[in-house]
Protein backbone atom coordinates (compact mmCIF):
# COMPACT_ATOMS: atom_id res chain seq x y z
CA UNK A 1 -115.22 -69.51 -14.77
CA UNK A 2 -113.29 -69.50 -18.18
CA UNK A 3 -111.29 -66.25 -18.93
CA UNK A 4 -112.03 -64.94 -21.68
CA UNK A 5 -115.31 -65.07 -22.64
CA UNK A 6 -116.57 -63.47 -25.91
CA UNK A 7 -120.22 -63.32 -26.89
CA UNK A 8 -121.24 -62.53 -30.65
CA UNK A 9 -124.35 -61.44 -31.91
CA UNK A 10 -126.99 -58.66 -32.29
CA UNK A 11 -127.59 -56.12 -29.62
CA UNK A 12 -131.89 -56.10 -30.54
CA UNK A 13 -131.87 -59.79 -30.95
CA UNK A 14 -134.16 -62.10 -28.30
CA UNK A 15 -132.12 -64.51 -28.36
CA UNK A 16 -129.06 -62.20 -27.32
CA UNK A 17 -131.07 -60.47 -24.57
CA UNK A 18 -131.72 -63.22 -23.01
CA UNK A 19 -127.95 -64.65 -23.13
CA UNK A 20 -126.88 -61.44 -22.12
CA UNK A 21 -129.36 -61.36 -19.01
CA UNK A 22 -128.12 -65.11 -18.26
CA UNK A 23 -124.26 -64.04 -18.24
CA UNK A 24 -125.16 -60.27 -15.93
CA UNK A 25 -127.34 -62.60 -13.61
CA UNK A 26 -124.17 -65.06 -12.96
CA UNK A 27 -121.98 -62.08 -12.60
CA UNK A 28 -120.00 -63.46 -15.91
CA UNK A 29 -116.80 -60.93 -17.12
CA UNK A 30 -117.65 -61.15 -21.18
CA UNK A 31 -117.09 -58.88 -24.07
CA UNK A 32 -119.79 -58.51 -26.50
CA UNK A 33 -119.23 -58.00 -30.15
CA UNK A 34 -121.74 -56.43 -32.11
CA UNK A 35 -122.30 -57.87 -35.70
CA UNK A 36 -124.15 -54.90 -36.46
CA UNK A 37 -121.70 -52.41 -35.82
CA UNK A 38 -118.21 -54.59 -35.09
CA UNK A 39 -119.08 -56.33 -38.66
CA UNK A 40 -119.01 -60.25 -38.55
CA UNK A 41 -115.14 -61.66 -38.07
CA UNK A 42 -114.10 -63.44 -41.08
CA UNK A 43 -111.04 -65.87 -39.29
CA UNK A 44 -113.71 -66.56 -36.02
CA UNK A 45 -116.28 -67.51 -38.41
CA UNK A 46 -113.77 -70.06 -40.59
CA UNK A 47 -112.83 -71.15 -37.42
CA UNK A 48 -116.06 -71.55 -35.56
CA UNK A 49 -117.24 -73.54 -38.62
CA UNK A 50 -114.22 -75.77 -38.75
CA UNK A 51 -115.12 -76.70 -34.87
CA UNK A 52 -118.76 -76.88 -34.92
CA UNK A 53 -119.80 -77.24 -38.69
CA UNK A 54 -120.94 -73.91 -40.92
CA UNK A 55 -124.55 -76.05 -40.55
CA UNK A 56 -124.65 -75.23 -37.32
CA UNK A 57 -123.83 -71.67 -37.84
CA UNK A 58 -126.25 -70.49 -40.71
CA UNK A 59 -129.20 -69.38 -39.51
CA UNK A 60 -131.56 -70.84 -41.90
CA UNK A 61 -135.04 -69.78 -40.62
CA UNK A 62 -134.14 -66.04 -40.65
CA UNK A 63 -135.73 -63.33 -42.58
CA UNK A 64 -132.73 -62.67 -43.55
CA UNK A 65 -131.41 -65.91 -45.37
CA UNK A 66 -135.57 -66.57 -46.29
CA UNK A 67 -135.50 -63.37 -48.63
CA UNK A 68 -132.07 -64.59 -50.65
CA UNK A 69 -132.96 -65.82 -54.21
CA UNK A 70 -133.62 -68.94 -54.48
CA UNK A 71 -129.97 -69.69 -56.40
CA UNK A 72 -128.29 -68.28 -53.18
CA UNK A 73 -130.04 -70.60 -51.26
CA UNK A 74 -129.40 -74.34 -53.57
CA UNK A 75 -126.65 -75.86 -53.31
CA UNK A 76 -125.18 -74.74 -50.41
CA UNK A 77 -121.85 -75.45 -49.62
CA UNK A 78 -119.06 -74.40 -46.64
CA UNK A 79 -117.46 -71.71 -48.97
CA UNK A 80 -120.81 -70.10 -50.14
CA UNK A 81 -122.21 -70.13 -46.98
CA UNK A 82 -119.41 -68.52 -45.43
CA UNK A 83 -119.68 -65.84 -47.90
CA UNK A 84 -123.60 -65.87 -47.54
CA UNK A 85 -122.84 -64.96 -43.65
CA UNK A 86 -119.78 -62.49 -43.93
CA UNK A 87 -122.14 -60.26 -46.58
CA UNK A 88 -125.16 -60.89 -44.20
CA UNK A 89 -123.92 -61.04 -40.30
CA UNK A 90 -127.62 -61.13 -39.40
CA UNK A 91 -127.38 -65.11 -41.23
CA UNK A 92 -124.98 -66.39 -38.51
CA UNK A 93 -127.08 -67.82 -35.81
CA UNK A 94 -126.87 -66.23 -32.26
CA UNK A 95 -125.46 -66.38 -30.07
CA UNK A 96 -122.02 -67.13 -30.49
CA UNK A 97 -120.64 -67.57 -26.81
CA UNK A 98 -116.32 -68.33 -27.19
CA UNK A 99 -115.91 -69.40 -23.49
CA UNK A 100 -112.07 -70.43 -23.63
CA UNK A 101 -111.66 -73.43 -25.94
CA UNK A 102 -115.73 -74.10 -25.59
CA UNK A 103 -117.81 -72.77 -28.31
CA UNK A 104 -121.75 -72.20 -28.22
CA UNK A 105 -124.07 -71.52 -30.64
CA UNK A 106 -127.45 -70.86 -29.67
CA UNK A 107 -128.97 -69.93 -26.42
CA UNK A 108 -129.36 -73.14 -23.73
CA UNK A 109 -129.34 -72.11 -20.24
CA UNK A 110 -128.04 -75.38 -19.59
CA UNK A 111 -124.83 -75.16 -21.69
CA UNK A 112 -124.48 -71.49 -20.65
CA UNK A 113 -124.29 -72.68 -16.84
CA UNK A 114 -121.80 -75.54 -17.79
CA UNK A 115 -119.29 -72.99 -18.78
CA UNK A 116 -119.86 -70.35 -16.41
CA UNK A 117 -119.87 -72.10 -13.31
């Protein structure tokens, strides 16, 4: 099992309860950092975006990023949607698992398994 293991999100979220009941049940060792509270971390998020694509990272189907004008929302580029996600944490998609050098986005049992095994 990778040291280290770091999962970001939103304590209420679905998607995060279920991650989080995936880890307990494989008796994974993680830290959780709370968006909500913990604020989202500017240098993970440039880096998580560098390794997996800011794309991948904006949540697009949210309530959140649905109820942004519509000029927030055109033209979207790395930089603005950076910006988009550090001013709304709840944007980022969850979530976020750092497992060593492995990062996840989303929830996949599947993947999950692969890196705590």
């Amino acid at each position: 099992m990778p040291q280290n293991l770091t999962l970001y999100g939103i304590k209420n979220c679905d998607t995060m309860k279920k991650a989080r009941a995936f880890l307990d049940a494989n008796g994974a060792d993680y830290a959780f950092h709370d968006y909500k509270t913990q604020g989202a971390p500017e240098a993970k998020l440039k880096d998580w975006a560098k390794r997996v694509g800011w794309e991948a990272l904006l949540n697009r189907a949210g309530t959140t990023f649905r109820k942004l004008p519509d000029a927030d929302k055109e033209n979207l580029t790395e930089a603005k949607a950076l910006a988009l996600m550090l001013a709304h944490p709840s944007m980022i998609r969850r979530p976020v698992l750092e497992a060593g050098d492995t990062i996840l986005v989303g929830f996949k049992p599947e993947d999950y398994a692969k890196v705590v095994a």
